[in-house]
Protein backbone atom coordinates (compact mmCIF):
# COMPACT_ATOMS: atom_id res chain seq x y z
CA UNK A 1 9.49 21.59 -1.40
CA UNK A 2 6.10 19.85 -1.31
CA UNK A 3 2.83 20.24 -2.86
CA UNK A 4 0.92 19.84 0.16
CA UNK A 5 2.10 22.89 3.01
CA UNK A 6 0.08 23.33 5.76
CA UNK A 7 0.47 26.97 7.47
CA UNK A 8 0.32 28.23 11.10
CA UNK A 9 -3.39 28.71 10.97
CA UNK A 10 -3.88 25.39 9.76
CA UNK A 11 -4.87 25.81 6.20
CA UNK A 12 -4.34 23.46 3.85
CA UNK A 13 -2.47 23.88 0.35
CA UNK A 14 -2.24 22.16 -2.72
CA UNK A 15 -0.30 23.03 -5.87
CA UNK A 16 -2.59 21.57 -9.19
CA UNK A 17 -1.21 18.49 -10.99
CA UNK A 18 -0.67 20.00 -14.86
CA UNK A 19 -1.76 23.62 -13.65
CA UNK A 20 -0.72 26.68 -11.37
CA UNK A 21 -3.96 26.73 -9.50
CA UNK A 22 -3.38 26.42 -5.53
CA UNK A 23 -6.37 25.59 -3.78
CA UNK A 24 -6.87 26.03 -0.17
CA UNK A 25 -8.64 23.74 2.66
CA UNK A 26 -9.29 26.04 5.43
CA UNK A 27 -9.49 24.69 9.26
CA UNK A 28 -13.68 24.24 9.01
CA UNK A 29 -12.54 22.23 5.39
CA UNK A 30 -13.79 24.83 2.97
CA UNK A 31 -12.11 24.52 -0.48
CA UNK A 32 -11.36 27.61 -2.34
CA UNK A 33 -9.28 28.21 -5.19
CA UNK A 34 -6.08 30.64 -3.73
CA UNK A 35 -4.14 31.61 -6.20
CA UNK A 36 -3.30 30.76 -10.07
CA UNK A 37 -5.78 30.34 -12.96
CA UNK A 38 -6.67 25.91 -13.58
CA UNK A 39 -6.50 26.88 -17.40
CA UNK A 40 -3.49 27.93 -18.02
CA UNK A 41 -0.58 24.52 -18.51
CA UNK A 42 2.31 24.62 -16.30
CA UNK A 43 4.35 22.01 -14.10
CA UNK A 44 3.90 22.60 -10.04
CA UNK A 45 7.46 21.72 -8.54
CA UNK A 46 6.26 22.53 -5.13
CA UNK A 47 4.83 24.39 -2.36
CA UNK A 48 6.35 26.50 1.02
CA UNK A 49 5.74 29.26 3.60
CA UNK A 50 8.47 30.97 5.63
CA UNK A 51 7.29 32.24 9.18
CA UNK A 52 5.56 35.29 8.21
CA UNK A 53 2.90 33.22 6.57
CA UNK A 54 3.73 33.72 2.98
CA UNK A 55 3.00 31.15 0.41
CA UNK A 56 5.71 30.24 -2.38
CA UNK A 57 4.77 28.16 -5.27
CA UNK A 58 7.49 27.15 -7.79
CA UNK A 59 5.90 26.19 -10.97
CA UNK A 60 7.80 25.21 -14.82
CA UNK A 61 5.17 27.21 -17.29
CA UNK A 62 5.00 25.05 -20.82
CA UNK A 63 5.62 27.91 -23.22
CA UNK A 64 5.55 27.50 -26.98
């Protein structure tokens, strides 16, 4: 797994460092935030998508 994935409609991916946000760079390289909240602590392991499309992010959440 990475934390870059690009998918077949050529958007961009990338998991946070020290955060589950995912932002997204779309094809005209417009950032948006995709999924996950840039507040809340957590360790991104990595990114994928399957053929469908679908995104997969594997994060380690720091709970106390």
């Amino acid at each position: 797994m990475s934390r870059l994935v690009v998918d077949g409609s050529g958007n961009l991916f990338i998991s946070g460092a020290n955060n589950t946000s995912v932002r997204k760079v779309n094809a005209s390289g417009i950032i948006s935030t995709f999924a996950g909240n840039p507040n809340v602590t957590g360790n991104p392991l990595g990114l994928a998508t399957d053929a469908s499309g679908s995104l997969f992010l594997l994060i380690r959440l720091h709970m106390r």
